[in-house]
C-alpha atoms as a PDB file:
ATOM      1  CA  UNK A   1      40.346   1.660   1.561  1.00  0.00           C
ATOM      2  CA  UNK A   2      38.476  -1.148   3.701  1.00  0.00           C
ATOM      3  CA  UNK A   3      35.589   1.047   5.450  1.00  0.00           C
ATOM      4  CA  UNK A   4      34.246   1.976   1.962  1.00  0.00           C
ATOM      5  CA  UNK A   5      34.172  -1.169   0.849  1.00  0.00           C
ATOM      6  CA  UNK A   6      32.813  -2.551   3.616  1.00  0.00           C
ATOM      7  CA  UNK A   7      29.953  -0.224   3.900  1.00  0.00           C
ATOM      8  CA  UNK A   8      29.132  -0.989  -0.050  1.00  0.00           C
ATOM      9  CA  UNK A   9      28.864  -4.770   0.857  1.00  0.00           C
ATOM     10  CA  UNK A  10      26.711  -3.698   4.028  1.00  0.00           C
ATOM     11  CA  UNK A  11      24.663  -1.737   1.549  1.00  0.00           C
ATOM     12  CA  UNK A  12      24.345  -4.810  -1.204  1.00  0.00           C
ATOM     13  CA  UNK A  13      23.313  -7.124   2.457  1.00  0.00           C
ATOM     14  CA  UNK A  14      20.440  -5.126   3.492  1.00  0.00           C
ATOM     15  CA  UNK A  15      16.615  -6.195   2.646  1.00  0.00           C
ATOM     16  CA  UNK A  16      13.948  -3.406   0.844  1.00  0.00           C
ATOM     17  CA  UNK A  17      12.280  -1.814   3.363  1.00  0.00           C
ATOM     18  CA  UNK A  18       8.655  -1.608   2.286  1.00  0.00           C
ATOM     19  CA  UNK A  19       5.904   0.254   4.440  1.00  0.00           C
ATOM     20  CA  UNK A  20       2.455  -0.953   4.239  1.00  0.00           C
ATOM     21  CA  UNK A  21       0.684   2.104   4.821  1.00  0.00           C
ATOM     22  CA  UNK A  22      -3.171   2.154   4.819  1.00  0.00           C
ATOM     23  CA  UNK A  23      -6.295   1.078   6.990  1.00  0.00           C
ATOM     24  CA  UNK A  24      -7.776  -1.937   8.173  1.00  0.00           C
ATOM     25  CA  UNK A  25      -7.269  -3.517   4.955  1.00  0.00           C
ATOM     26  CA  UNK A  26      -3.545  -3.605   5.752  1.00  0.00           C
ATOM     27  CA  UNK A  27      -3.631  -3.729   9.593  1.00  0.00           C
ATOM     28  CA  UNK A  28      -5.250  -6.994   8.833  1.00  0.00           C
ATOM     29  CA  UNK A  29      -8.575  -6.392  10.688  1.00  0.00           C
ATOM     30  CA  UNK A  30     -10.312  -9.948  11.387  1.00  0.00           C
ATOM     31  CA  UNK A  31      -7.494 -12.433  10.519  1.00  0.00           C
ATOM     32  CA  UNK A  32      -4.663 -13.638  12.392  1.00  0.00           C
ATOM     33  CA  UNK A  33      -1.490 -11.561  12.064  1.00  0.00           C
ATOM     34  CA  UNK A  34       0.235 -14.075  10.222  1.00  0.00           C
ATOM     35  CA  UNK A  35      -2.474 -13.875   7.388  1.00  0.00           C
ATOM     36  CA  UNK A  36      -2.438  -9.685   7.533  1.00  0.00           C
ATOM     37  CA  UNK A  37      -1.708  -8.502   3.977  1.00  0.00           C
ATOM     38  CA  UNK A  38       1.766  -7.205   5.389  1.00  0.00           C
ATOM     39  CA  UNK A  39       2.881 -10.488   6.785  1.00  0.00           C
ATOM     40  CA  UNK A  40       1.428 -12.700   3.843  1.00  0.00           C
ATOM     41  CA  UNK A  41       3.256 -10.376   1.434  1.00  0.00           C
ATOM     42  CA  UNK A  42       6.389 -10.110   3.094  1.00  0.00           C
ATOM     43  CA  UNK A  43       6.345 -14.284   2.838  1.00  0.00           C
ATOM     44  CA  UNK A  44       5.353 -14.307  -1.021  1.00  0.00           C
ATOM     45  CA  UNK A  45       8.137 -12.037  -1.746  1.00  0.00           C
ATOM     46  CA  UNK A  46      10.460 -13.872  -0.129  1.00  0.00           C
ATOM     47  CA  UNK A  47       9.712 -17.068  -1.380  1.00  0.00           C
ATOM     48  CA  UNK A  48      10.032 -15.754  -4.987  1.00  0.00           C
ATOM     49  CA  UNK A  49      13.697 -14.316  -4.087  1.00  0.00           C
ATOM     50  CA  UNK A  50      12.886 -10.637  -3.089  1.00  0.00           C
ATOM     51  CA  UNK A  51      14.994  -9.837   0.092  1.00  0.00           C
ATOM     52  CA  UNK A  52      12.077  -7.627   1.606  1.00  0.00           C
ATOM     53  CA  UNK A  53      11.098  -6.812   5.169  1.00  0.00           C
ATOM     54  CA  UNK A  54       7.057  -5.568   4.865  1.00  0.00           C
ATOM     55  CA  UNK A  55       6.346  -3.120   8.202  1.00  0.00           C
ATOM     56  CA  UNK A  56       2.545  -2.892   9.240  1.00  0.00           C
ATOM     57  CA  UNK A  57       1.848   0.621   9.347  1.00  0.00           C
ATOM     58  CA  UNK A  58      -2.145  -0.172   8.518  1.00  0.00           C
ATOM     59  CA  UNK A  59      -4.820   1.291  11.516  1.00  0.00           C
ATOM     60  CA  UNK A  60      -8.261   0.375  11.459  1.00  0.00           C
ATOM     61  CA  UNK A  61     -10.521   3.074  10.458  1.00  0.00           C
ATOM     62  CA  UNK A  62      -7.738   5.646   8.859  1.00  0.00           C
ATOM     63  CA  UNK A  63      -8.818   7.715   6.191  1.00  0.00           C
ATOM     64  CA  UNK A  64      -6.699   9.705   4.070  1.00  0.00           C
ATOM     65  CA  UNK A  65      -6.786  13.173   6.700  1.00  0.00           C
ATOM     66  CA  UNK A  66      -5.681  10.461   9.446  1.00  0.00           C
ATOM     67  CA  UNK A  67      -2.957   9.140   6.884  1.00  0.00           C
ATOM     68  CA  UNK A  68      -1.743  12.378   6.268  1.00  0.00           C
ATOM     69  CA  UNK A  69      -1.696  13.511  10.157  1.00  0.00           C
ATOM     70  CA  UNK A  70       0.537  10.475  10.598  1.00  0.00           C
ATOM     71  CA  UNK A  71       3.044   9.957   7.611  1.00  0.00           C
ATOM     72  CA  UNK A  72       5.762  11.631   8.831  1.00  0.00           C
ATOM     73  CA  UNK A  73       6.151   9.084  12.074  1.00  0.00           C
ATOM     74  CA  UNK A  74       5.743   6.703   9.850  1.00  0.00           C
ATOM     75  CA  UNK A  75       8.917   7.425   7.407  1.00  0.00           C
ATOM     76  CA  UNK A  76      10.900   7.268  10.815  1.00  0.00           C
ATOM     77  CA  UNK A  77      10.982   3.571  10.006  1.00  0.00           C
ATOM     78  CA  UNK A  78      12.989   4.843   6.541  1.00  0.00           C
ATOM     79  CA  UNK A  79      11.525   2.975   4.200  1.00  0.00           C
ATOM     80  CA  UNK A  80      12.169   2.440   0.599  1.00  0.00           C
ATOM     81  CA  UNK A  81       8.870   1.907  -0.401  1.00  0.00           C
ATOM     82  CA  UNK A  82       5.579   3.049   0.240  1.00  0.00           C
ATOM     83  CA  UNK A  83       2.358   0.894  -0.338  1.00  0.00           C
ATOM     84  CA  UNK A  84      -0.446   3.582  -0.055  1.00  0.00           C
ATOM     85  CA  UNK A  85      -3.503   1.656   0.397  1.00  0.00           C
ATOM     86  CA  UNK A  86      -5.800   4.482   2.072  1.00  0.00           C
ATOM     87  CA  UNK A  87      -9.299   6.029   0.663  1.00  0.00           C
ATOM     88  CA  UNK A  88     -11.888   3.047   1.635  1.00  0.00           C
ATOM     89  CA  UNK A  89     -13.202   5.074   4.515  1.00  0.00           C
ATOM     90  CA  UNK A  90     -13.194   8.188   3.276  1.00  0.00           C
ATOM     91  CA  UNK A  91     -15.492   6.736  -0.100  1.00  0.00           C
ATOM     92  CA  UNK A  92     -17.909   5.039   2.725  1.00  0.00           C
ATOM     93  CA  UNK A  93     -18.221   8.371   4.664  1.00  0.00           C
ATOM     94  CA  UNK A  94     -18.620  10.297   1.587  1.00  0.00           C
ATOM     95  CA  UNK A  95     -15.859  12.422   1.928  1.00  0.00           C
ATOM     96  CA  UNK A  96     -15.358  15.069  -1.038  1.00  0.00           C
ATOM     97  CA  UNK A  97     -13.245  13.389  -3.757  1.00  0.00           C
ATOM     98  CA  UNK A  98     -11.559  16.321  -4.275  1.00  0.00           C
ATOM     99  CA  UNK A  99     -10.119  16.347  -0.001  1.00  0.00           C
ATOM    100  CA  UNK A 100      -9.154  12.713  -0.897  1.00  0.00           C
ATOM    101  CA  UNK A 101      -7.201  13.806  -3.142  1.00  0.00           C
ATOM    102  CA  UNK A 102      -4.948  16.349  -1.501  1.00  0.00           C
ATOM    103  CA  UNK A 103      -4.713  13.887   1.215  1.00  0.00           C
ATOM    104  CA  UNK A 104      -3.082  11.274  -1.079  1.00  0.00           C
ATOM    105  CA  UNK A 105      -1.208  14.157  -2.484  1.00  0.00           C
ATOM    106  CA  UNK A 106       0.378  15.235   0.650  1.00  0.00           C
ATOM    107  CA  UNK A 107       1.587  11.659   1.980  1.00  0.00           C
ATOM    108  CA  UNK A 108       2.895  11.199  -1.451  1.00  0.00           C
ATOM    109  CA  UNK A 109       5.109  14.372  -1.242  1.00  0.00           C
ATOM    110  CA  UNK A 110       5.996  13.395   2.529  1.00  0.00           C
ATOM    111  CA  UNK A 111       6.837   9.888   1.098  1.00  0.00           C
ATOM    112  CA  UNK A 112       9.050  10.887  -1.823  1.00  0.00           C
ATOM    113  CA  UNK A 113      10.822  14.032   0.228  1.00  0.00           C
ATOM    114  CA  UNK A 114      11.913  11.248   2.372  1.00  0.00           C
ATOM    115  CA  UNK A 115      13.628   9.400  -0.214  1.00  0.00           C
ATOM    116  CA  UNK A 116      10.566   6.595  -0.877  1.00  0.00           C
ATOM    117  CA  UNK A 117       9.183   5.365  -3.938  1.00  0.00           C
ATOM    118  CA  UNK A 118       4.973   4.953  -3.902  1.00  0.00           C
ATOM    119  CA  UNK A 119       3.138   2.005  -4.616  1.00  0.00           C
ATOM    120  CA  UNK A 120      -0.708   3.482  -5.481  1.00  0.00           C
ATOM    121  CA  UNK A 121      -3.433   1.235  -4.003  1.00  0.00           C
ATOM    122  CA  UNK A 122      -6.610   2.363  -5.710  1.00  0.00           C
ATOM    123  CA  UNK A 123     -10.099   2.205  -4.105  1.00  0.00           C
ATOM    124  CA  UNK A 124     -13.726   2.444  -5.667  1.00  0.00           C
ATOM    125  CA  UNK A 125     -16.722   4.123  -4.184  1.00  0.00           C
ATOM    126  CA  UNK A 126     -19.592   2.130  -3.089  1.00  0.00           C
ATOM    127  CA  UNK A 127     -22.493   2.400  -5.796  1.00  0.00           C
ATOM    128  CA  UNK A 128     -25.243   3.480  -2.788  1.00  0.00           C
ATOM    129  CA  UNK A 129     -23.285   6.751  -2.568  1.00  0.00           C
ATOM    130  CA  UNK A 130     -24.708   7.563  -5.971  1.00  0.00           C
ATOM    131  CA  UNK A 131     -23.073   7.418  -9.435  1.00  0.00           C
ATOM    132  CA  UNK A 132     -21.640  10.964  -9.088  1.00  0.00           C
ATOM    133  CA  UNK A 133     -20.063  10.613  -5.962  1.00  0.00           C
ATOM    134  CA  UNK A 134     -18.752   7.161  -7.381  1.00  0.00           C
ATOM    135  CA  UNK A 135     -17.435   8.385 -10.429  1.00  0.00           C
ATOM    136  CA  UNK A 136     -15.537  11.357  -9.538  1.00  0.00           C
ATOM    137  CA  UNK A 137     -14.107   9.081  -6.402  1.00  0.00           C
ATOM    138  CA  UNK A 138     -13.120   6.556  -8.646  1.00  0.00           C
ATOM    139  CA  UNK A 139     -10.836   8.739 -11.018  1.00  0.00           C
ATOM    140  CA  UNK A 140      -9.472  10.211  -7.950  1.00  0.00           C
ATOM    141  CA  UNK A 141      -6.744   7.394  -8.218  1.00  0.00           C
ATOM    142  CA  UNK A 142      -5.844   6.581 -11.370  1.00  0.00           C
ATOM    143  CA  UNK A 143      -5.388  10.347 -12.181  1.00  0.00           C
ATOM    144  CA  UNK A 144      -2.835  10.468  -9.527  1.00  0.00           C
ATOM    145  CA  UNK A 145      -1.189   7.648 -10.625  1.00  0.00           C
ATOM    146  CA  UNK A 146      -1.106   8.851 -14.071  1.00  0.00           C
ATOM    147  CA  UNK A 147       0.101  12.178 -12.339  1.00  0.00           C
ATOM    148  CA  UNK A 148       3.077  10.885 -10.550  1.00  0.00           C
ATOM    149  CA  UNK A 149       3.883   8.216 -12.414  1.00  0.00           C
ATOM    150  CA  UNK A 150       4.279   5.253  -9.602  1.00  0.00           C
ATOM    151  CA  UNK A 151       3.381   1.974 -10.133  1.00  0.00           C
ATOM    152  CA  UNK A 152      -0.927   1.276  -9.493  1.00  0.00           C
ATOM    153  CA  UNK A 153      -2.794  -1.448  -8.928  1.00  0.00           C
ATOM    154  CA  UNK A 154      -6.449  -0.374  -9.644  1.00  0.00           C
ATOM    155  CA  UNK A 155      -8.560  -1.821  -6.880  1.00  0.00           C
ATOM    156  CA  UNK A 156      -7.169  -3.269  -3.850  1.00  0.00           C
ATOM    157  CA  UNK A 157     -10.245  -5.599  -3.359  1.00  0.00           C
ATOM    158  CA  UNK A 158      -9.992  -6.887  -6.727  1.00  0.00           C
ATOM    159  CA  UNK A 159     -11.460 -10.646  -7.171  1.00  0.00           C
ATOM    160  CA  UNK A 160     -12.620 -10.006  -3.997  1.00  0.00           C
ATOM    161  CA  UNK A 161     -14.790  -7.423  -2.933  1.00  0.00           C
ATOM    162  CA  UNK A 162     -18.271  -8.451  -2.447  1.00  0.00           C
ATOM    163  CA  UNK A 163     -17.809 -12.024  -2.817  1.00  0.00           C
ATOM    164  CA  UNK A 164     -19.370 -14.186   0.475  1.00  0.00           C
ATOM    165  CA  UNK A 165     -16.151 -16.675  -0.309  1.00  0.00           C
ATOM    166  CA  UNK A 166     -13.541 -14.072   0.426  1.00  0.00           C
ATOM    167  CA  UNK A 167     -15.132 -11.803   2.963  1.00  0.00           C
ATOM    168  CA  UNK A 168     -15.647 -11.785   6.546  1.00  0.00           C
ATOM    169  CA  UNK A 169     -19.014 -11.312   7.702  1.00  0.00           C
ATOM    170  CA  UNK A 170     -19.358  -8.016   7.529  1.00  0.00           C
ATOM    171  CA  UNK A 171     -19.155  -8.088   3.847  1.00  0.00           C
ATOM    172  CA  UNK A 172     -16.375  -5.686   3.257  1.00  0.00           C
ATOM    173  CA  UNK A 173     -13.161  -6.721   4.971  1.00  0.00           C
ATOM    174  CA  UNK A 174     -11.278  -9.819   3.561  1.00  0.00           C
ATOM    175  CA  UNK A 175     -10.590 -13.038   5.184  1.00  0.00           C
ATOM    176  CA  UNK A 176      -7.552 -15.333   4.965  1.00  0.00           C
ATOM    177  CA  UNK A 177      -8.370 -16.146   1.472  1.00  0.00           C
ATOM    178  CA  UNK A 178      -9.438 -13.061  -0.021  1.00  0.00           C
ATOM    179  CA  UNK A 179      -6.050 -11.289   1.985  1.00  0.00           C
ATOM    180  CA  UNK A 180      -3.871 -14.213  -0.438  1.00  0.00           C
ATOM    181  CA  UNK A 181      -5.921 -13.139  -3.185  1.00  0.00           C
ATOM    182  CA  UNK A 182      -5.153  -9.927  -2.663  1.00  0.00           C
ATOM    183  CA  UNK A 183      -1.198 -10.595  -2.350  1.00  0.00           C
ATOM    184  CA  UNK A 184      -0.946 -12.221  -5.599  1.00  0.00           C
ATOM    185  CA  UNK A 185      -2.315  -9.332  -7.512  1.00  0.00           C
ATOM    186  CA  UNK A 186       0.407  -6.705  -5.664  1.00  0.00           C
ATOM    187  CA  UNK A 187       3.176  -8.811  -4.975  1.00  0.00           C
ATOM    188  CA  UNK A 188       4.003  -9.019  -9.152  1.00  0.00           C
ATOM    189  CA  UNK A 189       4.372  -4.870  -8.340  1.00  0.00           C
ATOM    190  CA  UNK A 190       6.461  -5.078  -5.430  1.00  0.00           C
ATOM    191  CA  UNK A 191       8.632  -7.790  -6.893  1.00  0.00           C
ATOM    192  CA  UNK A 192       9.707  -5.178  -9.811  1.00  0.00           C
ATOM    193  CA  UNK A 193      10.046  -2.311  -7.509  1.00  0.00           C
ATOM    194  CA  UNK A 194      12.495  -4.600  -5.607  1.00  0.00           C
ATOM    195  CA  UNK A 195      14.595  -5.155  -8.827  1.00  0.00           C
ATOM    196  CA  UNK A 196      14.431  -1.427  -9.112  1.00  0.00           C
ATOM    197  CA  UNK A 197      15.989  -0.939  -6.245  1.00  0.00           C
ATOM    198  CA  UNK A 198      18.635  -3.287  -6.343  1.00  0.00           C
ATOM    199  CA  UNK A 199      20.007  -1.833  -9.218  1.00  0.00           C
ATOM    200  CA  UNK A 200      19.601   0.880  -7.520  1.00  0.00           C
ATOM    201  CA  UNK A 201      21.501  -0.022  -4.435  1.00  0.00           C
ATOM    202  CA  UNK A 202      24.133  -1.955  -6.485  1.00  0.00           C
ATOM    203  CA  UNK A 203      25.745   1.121  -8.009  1.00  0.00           C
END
């Protein structure tokens, strides 16, 4: 009668595994590691109560194809959730909306086969790829959202994309205070997937 309990209370003891999956954004391109979104989340949580351990799995340049190619060593790490931030570089190199798609669509599949709930990061087009291109890349995300029915947050670069006071240099990759902006808009999402799972873990 002991080992059973023992694993439940090993079970109860363990953090959330959560798997920041994505590109530069993530891998924290430009900022020390301990202001990377990863790290910086990981800390927020934490310090709000969430017993969470946040793996980098961000690589500078991915696109969605590259994401795809390389989910499944990812979910080695077994993780319980998925933050899919991926799609920037595939908007700036104009890739069809439509391959973005499917390549979302198959890491989500790999993600949820293995037993992970998906956090949606959504991405918007830059305008100088024209406003077709932009809109139907822009409804690539909330229609899969919508679709699987996972928790979205809209625009990763929210209150911070294009703004000199947030951005490195290069005008499109966040610095130490545009990463913190970032984690307080997604950290509200993770925190309730975290009570999710607890409950989930608990019975």
């Amino acid at each position: 009668m002991l080992a059973p309990i023992l694993a439940k209370a090993e079970t109860r003891a363990r953090d959330m595994v959560v798997l920041a999956f994505g590109d530069s954004l993530t891998a924290g391109y430009g900022v020390v590691p301990a202001e990377s979104f990863p790290v910086l989340l990981e800390t927020t949580l934490r310090q709000n109560g969430a017993a969470v351990r946040v793996l980098n799995a961000g690589v500078s340049g991915d696109t969605t194809a590259g994401g795809a190619a390389r989910i499944e060593w990812a979910l080695a790490e077994k993780p319980d959730l998925v933050i899919l931030e991926l799609g920037a570089n595939d908007g700036l190199r104009g890739v069809d909306p439509a391959v973005t798609q499917q390549n979302l669509a198959k890491i989500y599949n790999r993600a949820t086969a293995a037993g992970a709930r998906v956090l949606l990061m959504g991405m918007r087009a830059s305008p100088s790829m024209g406003a077709d291109y932009e809109t139907a890349f822009n409804a690539v995300f909330p229609a899969l959202a919508q679709s699987w029915r996972v928790g979205f947050y809209p625009f990763f670069l929210e209150g911070v994309a294009a703004d000199p006071a947030f951005t490195q240099t290069d005008g499109l990759h966040p610095n130490a205070k545009g990463v913190a902006i970032i984690v307080e808009g997604v950290a509200p999402l993770v925190h309730n997937e975290y009570h999710r799972w607890k409950k989930r873990t608990l019975q």
